[in-house]
Protein backbone atom coordinates (compact mmCIF):
# COMPACT_ATOMS: atom_id res chain seq x y z
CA UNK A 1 -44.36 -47.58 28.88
CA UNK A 2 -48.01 -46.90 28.74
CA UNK A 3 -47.33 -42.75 28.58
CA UNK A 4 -45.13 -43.29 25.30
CA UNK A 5 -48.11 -45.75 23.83
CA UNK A 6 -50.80 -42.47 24.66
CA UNK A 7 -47.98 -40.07 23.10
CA UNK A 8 -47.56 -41.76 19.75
CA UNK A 9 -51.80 -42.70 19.55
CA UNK A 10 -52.18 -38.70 20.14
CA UNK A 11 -52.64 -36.66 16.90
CA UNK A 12 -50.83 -33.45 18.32
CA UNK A 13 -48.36 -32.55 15.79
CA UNK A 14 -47.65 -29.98 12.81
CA UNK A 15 -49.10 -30.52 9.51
CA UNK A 16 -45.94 -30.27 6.24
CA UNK A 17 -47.96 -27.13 5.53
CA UNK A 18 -47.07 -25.79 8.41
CA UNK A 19 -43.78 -26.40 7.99
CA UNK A 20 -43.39 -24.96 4.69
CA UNK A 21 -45.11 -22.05 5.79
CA UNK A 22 -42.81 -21.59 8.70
CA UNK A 23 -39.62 -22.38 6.93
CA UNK A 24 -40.79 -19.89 4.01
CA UNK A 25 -41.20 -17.23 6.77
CA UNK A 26 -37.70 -17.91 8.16
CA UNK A 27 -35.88 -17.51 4.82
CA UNK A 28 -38.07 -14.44 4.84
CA UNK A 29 -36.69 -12.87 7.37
CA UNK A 30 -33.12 -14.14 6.72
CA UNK A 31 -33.01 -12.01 3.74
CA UNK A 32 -34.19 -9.01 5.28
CA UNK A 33 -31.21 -9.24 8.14
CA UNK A 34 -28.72 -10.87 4.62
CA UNK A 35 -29.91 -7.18 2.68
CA UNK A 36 -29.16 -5.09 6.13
CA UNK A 37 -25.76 -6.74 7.04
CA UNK A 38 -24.11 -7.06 3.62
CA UNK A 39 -23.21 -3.27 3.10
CA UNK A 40 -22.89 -2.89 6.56
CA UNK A 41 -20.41 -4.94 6.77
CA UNK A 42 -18.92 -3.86 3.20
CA UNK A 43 -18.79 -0.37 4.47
CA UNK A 44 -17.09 -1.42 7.71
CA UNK A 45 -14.28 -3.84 5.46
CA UNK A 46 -13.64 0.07 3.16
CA UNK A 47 -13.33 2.39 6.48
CA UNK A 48 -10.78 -0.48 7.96
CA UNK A 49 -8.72 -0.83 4.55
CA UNK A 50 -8.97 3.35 4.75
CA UNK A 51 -7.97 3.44 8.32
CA UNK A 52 -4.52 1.19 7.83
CA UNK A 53 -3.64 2.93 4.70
CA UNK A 54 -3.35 5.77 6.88
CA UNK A 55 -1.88 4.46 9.67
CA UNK A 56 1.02 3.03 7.83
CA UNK A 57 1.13 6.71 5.84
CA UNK A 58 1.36 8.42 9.35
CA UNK A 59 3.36 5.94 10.88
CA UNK A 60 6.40 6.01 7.92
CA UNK A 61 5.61 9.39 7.36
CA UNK A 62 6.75 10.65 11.22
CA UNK A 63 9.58 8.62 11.40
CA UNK A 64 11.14 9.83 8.62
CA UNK A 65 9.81 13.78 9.48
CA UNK A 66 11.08 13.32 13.56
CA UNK A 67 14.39 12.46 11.98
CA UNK A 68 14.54 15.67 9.57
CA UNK A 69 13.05 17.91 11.94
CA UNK A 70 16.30 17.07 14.45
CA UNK A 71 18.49 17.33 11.07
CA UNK A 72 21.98 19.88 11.60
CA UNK A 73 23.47 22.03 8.80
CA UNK A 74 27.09 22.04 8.67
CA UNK A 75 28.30 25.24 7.96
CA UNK A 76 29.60 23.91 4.55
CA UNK A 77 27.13 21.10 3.88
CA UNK A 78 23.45 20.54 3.36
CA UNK A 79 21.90 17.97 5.86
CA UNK A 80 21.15 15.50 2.69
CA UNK A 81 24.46 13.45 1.50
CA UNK A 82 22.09 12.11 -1.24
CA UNK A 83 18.32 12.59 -2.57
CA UNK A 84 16.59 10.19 -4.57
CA UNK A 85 13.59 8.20 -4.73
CA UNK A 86 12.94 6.04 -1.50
CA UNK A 87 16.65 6.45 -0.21
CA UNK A 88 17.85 9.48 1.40
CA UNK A 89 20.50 10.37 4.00
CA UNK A 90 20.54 12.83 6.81
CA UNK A 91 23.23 13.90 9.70
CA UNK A 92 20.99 14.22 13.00
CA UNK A 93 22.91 15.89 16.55
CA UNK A 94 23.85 11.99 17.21
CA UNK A 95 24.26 10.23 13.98
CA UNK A 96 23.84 9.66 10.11
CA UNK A 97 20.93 8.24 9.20
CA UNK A 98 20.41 6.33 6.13
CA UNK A 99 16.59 5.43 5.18
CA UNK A 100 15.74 3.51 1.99
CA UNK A 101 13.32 0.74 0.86
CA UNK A 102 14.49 -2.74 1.00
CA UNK A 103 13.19 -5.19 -2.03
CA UNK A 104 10.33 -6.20 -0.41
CA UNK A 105 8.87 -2.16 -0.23
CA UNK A 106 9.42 -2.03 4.12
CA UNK A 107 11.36 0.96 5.27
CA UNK A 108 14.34 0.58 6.61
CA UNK A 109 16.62 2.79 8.90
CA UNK A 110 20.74 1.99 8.46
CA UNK A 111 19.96 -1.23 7.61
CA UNK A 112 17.49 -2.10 10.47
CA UNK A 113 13.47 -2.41 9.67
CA UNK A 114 11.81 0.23 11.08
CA UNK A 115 8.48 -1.84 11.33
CA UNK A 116 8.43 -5.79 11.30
CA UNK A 117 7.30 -7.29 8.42
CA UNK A 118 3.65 -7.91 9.55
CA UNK A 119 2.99 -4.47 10.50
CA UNK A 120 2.70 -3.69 6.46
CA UNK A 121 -0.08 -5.79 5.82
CA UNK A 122 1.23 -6.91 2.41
CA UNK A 123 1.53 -3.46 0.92
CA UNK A 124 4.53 -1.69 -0.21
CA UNK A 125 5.18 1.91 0.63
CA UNK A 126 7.79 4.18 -1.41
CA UNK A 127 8.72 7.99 -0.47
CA UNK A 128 10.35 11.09 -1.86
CA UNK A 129 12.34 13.84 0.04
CA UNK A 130 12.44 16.97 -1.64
CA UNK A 131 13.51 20.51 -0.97
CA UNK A 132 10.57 22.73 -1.51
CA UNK A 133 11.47 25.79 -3.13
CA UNK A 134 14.63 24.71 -3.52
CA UNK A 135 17.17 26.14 -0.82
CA UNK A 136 14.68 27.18 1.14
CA UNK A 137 15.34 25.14 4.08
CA UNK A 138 12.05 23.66 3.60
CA UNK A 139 11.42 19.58 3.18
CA UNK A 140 8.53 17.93 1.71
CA UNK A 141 8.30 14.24 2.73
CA UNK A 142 6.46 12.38 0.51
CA UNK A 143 4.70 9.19 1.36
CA UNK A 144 3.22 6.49 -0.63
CA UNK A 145 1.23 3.24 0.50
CA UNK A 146 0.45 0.69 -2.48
CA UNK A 147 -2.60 -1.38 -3.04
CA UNK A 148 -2.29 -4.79 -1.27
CA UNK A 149 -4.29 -6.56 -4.13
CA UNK A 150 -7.15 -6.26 -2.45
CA UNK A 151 -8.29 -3.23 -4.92
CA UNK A 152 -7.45 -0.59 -2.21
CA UNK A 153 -5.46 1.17 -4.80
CA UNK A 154 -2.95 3.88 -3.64
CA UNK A 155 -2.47 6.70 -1.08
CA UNK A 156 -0.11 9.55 -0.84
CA UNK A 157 0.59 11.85 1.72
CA UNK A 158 2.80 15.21 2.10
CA UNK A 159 4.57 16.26 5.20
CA UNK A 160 6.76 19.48 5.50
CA UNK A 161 9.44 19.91 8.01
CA UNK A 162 12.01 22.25 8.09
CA UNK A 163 15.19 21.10 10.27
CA UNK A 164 16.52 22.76 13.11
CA UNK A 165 19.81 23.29 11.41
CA UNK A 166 21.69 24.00 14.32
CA UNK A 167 25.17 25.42 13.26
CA UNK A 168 28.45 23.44 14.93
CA UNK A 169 29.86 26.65 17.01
């Protein structure tokens, strides 16, 4: 009891200026680190937006290409059954595969996601296969990721294939 009585009588202690002083400091320096950080991590929130924009572009874009690339020509036929916007089909060595957009802009492969739903991140992607010149053998694939809201706006890339075309002997 008598070392809290000689504690309170002592006059050790910080004045309000003090105080102030030191609390005007620390906002201070708060700033500073607040005017460092901010486009740091601004920058940092563009590259990531950047970086899945182009993983969902290479990530549609190669399934659709690994399935044209292993495309066959029928002696009689081209390997596309049908060519428009976002829906396309192709006759692989094993199969015919359909690919198309669904309503809610995922791709889908005969009538199977190719990605689950989370993996788009809200944003819808579209493509285009086209024969570049035409009968040339060659394929464009064109990709498109939409803007999520956010402001990331759009992104488009091109891949060209041309099938194997092996001939049924």
């Amino acid at each position: 009891m008598h070392m809290i009585y000689r504690i309170l009588k002592s006059k050790k202690g910080m004045t309000l200026t003090e105080i102030i002083v030191g609390s005007l400091l620390f906002a201070i320096a708060a700033a500073m680190v607040a005017a460092i950080i901010g486009p740091m991590m601004m920058a940092f929130s563009r590259a990531n937006a950047i970086a899945e924009y182009n993983m969902l572009l290479d990530s549609v874009g190669n399934r659709i290409v690994s399935d044209i690339a292993g495309a066959i020509e029928p002696p009689e036929t081209l390997p596309f059954n049908s060519q428009t916007d976002d829906e396309f089909s192709i006759i692989t060595a094993s199969e015919i595969v359909i690919y198309e957009i669904d309503d809610y802009g995922r791709l889908v492969r005969n009538d199977s996601p190719v990605f689950p739903a989370d993996f788009y991140g809200g944003r819808d992607v579209s493509f285009t296969v086209t024969e570049a010149p035409a009968n040339s053998g060659v394929f464009t694939v064109s990709v498109t990721v939409s803007s999520d809201g956010g402001g990331g706006g759009i992104s488009t890339r091109d891949y060209v294939v041309r099938p194997l075309m092996l001939i049924d002997g």
